[in-house]
C-alpha atoms as a PDB file:
ATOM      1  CA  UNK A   1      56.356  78.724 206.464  1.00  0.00           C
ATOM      2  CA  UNK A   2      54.585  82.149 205.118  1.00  0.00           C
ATOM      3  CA  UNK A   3      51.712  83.575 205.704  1.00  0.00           C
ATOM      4  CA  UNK A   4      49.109  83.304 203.206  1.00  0.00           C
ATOM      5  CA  UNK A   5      47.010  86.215 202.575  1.00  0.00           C
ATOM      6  CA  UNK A   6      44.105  86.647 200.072  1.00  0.00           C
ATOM      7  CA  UNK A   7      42.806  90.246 199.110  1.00  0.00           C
ATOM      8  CA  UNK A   8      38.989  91.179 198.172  1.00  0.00           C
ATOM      9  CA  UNK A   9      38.005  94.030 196.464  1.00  0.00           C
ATOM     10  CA  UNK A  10      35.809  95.249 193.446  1.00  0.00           C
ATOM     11  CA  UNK A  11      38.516  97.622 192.506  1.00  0.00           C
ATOM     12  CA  UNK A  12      41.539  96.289 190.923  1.00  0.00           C
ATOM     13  CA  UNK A  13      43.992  99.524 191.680  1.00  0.00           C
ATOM     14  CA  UNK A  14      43.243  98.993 195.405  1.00  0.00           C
ATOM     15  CA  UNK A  15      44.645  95.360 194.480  1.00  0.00           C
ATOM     16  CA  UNK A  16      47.145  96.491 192.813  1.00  0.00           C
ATOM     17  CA  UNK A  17      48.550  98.660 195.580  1.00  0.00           C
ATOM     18  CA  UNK A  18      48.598  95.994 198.399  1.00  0.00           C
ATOM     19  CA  UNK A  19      49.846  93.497 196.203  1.00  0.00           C
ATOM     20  CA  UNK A  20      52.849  96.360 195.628  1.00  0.00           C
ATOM     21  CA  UNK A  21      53.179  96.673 199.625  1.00  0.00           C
ATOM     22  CA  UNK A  22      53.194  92.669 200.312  1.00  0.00           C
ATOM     23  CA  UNK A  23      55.993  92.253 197.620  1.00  0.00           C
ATOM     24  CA  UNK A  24      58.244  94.051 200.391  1.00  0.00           C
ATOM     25  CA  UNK A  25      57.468  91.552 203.058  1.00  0.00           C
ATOM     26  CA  UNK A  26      59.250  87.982 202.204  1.00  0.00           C
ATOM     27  CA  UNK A  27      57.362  86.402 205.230  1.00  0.00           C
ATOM     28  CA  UNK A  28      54.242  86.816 203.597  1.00  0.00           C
ATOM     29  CA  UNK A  29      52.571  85.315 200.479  1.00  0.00           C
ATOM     30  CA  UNK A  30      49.339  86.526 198.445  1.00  0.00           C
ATOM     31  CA  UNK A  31      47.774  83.517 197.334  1.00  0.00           C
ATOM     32  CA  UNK A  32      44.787  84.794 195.487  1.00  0.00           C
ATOM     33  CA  UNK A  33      43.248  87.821 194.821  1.00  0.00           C
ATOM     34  CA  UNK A  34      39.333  88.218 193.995  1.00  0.00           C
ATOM     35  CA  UNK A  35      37.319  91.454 192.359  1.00  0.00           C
ATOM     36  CA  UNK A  36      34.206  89.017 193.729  1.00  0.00           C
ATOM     37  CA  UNK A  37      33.262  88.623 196.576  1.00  0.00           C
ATOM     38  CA  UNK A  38      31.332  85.354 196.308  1.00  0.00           C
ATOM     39  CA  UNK A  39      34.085  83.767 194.368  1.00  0.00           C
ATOM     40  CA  UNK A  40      36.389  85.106 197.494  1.00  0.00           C
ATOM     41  CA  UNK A  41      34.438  83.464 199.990  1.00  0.00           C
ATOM     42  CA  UNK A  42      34.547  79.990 198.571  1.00  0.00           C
ATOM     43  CA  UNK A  43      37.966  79.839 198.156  1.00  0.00           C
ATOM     44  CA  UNK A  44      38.322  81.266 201.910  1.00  0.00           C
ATOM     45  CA  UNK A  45      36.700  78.349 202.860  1.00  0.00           C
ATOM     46  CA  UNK A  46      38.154  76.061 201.188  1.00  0.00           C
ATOM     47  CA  UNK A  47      41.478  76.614 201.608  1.00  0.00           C
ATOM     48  CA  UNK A  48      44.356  77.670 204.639  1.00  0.00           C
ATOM     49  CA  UNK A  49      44.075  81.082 204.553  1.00  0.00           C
ATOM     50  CA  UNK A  50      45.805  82.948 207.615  1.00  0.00           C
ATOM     51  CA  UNK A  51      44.566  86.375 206.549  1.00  0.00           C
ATOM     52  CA  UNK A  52      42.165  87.836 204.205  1.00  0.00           C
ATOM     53  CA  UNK A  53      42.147  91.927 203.218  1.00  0.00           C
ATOM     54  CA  UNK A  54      38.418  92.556 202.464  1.00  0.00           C
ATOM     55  CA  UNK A  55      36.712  95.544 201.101  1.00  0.00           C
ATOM     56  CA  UNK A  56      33.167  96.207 202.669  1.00  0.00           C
ATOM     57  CA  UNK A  57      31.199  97.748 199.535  1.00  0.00           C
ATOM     58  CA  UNK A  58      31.357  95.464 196.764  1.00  0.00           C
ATOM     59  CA  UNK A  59      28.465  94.031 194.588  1.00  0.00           C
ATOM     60  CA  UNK A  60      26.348  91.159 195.391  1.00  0.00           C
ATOM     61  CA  UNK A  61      27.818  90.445 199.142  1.00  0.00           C
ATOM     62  CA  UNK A  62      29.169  92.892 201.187  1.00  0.00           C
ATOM     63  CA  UNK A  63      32.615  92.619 202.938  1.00  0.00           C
ATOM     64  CA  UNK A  64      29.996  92.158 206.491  1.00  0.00           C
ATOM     65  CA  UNK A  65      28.184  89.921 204.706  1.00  0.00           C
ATOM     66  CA  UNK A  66      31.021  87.656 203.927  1.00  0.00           C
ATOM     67  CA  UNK A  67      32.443  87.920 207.343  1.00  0.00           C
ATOM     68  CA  UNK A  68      29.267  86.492 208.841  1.00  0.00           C
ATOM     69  CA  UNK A  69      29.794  83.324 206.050  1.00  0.00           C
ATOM     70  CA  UNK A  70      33.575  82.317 207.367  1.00  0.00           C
ATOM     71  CA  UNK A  71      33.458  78.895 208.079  1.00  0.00           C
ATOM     72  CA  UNK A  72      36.736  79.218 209.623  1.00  0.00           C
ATOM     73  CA  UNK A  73      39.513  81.198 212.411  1.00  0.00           C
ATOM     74  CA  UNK A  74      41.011  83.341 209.642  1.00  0.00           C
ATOM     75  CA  UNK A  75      41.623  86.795 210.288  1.00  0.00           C
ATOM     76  CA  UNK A  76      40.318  89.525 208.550  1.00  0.00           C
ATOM     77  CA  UNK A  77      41.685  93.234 207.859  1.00  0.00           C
ATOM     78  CA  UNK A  78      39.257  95.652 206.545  1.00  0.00           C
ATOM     79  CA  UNK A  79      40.223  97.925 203.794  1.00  0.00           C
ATOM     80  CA  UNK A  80      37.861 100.548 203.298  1.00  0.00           C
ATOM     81  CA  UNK A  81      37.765 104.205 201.830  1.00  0.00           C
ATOM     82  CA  UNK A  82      34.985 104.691 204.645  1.00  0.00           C
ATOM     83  CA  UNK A  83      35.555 105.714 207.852  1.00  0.00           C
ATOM     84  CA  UNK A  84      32.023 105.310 209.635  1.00  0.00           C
ATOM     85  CA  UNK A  85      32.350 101.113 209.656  1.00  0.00           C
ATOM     86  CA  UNK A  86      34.826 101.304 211.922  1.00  0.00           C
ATOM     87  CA  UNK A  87      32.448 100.173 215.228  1.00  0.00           C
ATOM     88  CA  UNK A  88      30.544  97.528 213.251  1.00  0.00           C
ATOM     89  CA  UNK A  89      33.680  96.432 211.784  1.00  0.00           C
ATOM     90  CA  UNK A  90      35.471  95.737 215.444  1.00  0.00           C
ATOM     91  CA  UNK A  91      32.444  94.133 216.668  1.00  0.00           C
ATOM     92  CA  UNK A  92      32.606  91.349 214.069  1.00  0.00           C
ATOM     93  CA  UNK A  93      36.145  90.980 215.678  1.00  0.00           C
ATOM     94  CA  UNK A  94      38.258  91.926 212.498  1.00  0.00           C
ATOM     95  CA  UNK A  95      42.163  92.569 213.550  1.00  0.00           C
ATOM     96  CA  UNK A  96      42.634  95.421 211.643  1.00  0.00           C
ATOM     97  CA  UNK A  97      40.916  98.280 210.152  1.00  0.00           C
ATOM     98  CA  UNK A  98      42.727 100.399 207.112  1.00  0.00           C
ATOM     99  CA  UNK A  99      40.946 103.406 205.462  1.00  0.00           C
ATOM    100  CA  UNK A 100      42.135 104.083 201.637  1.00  0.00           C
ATOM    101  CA  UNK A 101      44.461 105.137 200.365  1.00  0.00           C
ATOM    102  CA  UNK A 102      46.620 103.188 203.037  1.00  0.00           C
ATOM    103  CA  UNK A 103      49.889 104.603 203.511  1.00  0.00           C
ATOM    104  CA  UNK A 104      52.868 102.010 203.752  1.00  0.00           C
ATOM    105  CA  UNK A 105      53.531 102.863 207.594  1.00  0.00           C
ATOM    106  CA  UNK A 106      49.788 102.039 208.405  1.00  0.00           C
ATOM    107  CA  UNK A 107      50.143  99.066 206.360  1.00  0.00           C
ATOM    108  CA  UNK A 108      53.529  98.115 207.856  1.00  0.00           C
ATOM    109  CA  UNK A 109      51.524  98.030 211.438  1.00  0.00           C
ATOM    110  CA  UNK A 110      48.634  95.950 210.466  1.00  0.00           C
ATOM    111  CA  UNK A 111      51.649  93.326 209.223  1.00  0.00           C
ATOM    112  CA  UNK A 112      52.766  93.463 212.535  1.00  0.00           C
ATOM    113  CA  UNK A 113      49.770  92.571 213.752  1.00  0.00           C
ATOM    114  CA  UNK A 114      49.068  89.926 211.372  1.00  0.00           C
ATOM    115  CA  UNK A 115      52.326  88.247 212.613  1.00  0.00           C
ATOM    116  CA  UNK A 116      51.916  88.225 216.040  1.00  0.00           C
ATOM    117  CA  UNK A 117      48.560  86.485 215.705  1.00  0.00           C
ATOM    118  CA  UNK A 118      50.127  83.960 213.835  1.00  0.00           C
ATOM    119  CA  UNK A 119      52.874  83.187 216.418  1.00  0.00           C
ATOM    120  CA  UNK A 120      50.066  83.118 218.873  1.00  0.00           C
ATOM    121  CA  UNK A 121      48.124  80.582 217.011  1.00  0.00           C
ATOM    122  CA  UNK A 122      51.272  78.675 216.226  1.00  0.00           C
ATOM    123  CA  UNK A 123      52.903  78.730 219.471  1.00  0.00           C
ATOM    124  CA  UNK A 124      54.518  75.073 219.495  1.00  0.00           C
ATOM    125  CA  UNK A 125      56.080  76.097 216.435  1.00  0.00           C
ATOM    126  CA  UNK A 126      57.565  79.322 218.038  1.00  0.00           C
ATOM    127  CA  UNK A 127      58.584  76.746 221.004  1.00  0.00           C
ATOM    128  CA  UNK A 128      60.231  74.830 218.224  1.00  0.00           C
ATOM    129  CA  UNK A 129      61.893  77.183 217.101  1.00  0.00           C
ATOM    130  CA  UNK A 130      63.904  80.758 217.679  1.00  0.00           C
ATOM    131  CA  UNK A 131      61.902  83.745 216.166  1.00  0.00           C
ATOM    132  CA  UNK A 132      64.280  86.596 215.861  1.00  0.00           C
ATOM    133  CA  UNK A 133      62.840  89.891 216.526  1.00  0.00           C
ATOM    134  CA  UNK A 134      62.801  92.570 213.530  1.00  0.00           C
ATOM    135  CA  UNK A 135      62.140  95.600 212.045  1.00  0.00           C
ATOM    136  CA  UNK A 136      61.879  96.695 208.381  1.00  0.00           C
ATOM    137  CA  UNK A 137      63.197 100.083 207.133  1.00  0.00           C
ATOM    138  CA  UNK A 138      62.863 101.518 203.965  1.00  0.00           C
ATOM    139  CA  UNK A 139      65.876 101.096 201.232  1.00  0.00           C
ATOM    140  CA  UNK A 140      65.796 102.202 197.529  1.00  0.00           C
ATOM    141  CA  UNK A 141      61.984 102.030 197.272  1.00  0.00           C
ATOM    142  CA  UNK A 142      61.606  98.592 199.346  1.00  0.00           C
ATOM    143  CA  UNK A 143      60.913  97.634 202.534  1.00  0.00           C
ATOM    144  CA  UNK A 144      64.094  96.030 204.297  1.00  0.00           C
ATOM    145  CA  UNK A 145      63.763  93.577 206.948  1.00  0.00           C
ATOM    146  CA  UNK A 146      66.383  93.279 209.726  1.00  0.00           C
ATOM    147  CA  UNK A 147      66.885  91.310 212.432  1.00  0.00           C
ATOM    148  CA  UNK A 148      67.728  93.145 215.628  1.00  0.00           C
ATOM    149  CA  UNK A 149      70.532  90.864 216.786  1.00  0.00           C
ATOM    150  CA  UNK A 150      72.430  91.411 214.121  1.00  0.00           C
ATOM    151  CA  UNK A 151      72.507  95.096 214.579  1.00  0.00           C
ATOM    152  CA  UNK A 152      75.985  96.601 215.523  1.00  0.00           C
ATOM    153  CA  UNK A 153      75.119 100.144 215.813  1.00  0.00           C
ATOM    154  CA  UNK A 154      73.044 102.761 213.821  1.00  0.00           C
ATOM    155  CA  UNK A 155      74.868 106.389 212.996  1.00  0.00           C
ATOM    156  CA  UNK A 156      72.964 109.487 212.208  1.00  0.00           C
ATOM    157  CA  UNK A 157      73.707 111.876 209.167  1.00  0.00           C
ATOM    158  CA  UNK A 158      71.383 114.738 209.467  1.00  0.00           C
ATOM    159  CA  UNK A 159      68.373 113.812 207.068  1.00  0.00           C
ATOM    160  CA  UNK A 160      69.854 110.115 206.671  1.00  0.00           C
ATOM    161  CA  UNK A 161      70.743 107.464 209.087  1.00  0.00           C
ATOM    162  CA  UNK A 162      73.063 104.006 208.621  1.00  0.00           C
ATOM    163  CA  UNK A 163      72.066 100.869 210.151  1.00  0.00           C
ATOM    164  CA  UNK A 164      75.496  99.127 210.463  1.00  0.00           C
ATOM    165  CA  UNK A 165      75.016  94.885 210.384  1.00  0.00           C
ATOM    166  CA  UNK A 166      78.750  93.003 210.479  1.00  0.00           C
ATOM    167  CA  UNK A 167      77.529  92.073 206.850  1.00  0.00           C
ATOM    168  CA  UNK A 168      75.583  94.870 205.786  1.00  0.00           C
ATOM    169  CA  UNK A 169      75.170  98.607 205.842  1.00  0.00           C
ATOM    170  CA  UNK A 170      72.014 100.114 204.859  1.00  0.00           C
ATOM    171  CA  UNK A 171      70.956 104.034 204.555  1.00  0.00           C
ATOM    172  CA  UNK A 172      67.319 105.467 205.207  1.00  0.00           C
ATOM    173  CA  UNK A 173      65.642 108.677 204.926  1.00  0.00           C
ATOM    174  CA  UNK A 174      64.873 108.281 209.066  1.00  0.00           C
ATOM    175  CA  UNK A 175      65.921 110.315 212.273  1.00  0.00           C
ATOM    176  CA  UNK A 176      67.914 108.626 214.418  1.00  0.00           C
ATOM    177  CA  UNK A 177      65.607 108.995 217.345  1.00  0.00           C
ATOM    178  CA  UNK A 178      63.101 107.906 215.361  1.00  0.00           C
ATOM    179  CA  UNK A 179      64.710 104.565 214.886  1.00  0.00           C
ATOM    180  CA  UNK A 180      66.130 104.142 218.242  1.00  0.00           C
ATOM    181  CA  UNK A 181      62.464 104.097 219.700  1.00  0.00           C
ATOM    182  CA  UNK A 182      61.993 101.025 217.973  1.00  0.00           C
ATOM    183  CA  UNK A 183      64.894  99.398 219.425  1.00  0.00           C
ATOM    184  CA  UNK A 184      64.868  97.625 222.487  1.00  0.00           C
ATOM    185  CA  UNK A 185      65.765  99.366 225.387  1.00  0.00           C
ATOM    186  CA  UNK A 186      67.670  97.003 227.299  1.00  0.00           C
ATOM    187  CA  UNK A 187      69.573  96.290 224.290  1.00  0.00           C
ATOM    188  CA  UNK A 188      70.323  99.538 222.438  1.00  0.00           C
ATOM    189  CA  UNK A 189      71.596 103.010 223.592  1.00  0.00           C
ATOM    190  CA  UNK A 190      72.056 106.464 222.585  1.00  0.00           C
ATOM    191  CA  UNK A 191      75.492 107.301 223.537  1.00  0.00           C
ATOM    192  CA  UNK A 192      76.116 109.980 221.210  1.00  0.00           C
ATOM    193  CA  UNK A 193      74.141 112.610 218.915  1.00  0.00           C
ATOM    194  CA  UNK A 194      75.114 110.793 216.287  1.00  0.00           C
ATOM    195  CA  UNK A 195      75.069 106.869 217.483  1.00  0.00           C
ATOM    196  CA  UNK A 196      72.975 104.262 219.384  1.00  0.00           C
ATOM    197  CA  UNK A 197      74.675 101.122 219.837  1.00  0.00           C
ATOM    198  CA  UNK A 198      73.932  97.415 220.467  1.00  0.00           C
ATOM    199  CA  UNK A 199      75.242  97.288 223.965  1.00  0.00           C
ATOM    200  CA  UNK A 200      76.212  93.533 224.305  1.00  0.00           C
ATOM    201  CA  UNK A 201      78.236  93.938 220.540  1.00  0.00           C
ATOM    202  CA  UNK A 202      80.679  96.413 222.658  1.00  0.00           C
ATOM    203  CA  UNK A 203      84.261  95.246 222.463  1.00  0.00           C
ATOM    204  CA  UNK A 204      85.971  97.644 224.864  1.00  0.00           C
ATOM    205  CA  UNK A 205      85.713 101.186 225.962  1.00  0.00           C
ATOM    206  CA  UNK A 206      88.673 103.322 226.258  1.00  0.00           C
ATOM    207  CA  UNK A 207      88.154 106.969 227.272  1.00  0.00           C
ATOM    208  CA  UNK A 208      85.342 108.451 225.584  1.00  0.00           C
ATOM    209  CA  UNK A 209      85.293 105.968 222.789  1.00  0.00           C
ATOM    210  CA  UNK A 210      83.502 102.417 222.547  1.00  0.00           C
ATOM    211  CA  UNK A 211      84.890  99.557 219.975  1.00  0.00           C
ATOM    212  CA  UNK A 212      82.726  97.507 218.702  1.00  0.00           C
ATOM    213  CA  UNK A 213      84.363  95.047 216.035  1.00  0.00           C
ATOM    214  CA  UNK A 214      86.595  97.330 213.691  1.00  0.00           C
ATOM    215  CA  UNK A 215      84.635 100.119 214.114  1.00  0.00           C
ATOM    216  CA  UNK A 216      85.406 103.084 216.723  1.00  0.00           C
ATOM    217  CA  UNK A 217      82.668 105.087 217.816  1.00  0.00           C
ATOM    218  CA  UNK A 218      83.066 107.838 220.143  1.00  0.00           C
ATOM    219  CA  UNK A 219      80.829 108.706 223.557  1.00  0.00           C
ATOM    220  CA  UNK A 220      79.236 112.301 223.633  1.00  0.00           C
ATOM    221  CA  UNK A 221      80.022 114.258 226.355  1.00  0.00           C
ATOM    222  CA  UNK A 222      76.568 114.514 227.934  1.00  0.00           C
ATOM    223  CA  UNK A 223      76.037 110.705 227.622  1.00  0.00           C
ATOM    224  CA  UNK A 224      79.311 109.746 229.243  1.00  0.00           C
ATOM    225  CA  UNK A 225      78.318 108.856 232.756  1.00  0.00           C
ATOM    226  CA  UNK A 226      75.394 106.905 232.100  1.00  0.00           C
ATOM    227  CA  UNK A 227      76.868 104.868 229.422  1.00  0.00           C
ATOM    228  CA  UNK A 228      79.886 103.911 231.451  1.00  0.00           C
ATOM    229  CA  UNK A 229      77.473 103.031 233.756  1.00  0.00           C
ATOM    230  CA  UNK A 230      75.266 101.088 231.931  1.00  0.00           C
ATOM    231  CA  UNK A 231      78.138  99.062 229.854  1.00  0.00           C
ATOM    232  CA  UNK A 232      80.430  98.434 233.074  1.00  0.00           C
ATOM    233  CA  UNK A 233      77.214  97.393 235.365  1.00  0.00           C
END
């Protein structure tokens, strides 16, 4: 099921742009999109809408305004090119607050945000059912989900890194440390300058090297100790 999203906003570039973002995230569907804000509040409530993204200056009804009109739970995330609303905004209990123009990695935040709300609300379902943890990376222009289990390892090449899957490999424009940090910890490990690993993928280890499937991958010399230790424990 996907989470339905409506956007609100007098300006139709601004709509434009997150309708560019969402078509990166397949977990997520735009429903409908308003320039008015009256029209977007009767729709909101007559519909399921899990999440709206709501301007605050528009004519006729502010985005405030509308907020105060909900008739029902769903969430809203304020996109705004005004700082100064944030306190007002957070006392209304919105879930997120963007300020224009919204770069992807804000946006990519707020998503996150967005979906653990809706796990929380839907928690039988998540009981129901195995939710596999993820992150998204950027490839050719798009925004590449990928679950974490089926990471094998993830190899640095100075400016670039690869993000090995047994089915897939992909290349980003990302630091390696950078990307580790988002890994789990229990899970993943640097072992190398070059390499972080899925620890339970690991085949064998022989010497200073670590098989994992068909690939070889060797241990640096100044993270030798504490990965034996960490794979053999």
């Amino acid at each position: 099921m996907k989470i339905k999203c409506v956007l609100i906003d007098d300006e139709p570039l601004a709509i434009k742009v997150l309708l560019n973002y969402f078509e990166n995230f397949s977990d997520f569907e735009v429903i409908a999109t308003f320039n008015n804000s009256l029209e977007g509040l009767e729709f909101i409530n007559s519909n399921n809408v899990d999440a709206v993204f709501l301007d605050i200056n528009m004519p006729m009804m502010t985005g405030f305004e509308l907020i105060s009109l909900l008739e029902n739970k769903t969430r809203v995330v304020i996109t705004t090119a005004f700082r100064e609303f944030a306190a007002e905004s957070y006392d209304l209990e919105v879930l997120d607050y963007l300020v224009k123009p919204i770069p992807l990695p804000r946006f990519i935040k707020c998503i996150h945000k967005i979906e653990a709300e809706y796990n929380l609300k839907n928690n039988i379902k998540i009981e129901n059912h195995r939710i596999e943890p993820h992150l998204f990376i950027k490839v050719d222009k798009k925004m590449v989900k990928i679950n974490i289990d089926e990471i094998l390892f993830v190899e640095g090449m100075k400016e670039y890194i690869k993000v090995v899957t047994p089915e897939k490999t992909y290349i980003t424009h990302k630091s390696l440390t950078s990307l580790t940090e988002e890994l789990p910890a229990d899970r993943f490990m640097r072992i190398h300058k070059s390499y972080t690993i899925a620890l339970n993928k690991v085949k064998s280890i022989e010497g200073n090297r670590i098989q994992i499937l068909s690939y070889t991958i060797p241990i640096g010399r100044n993270y030798s100790k504490e990965v034996k230790v960490k794979i053999l424990e």
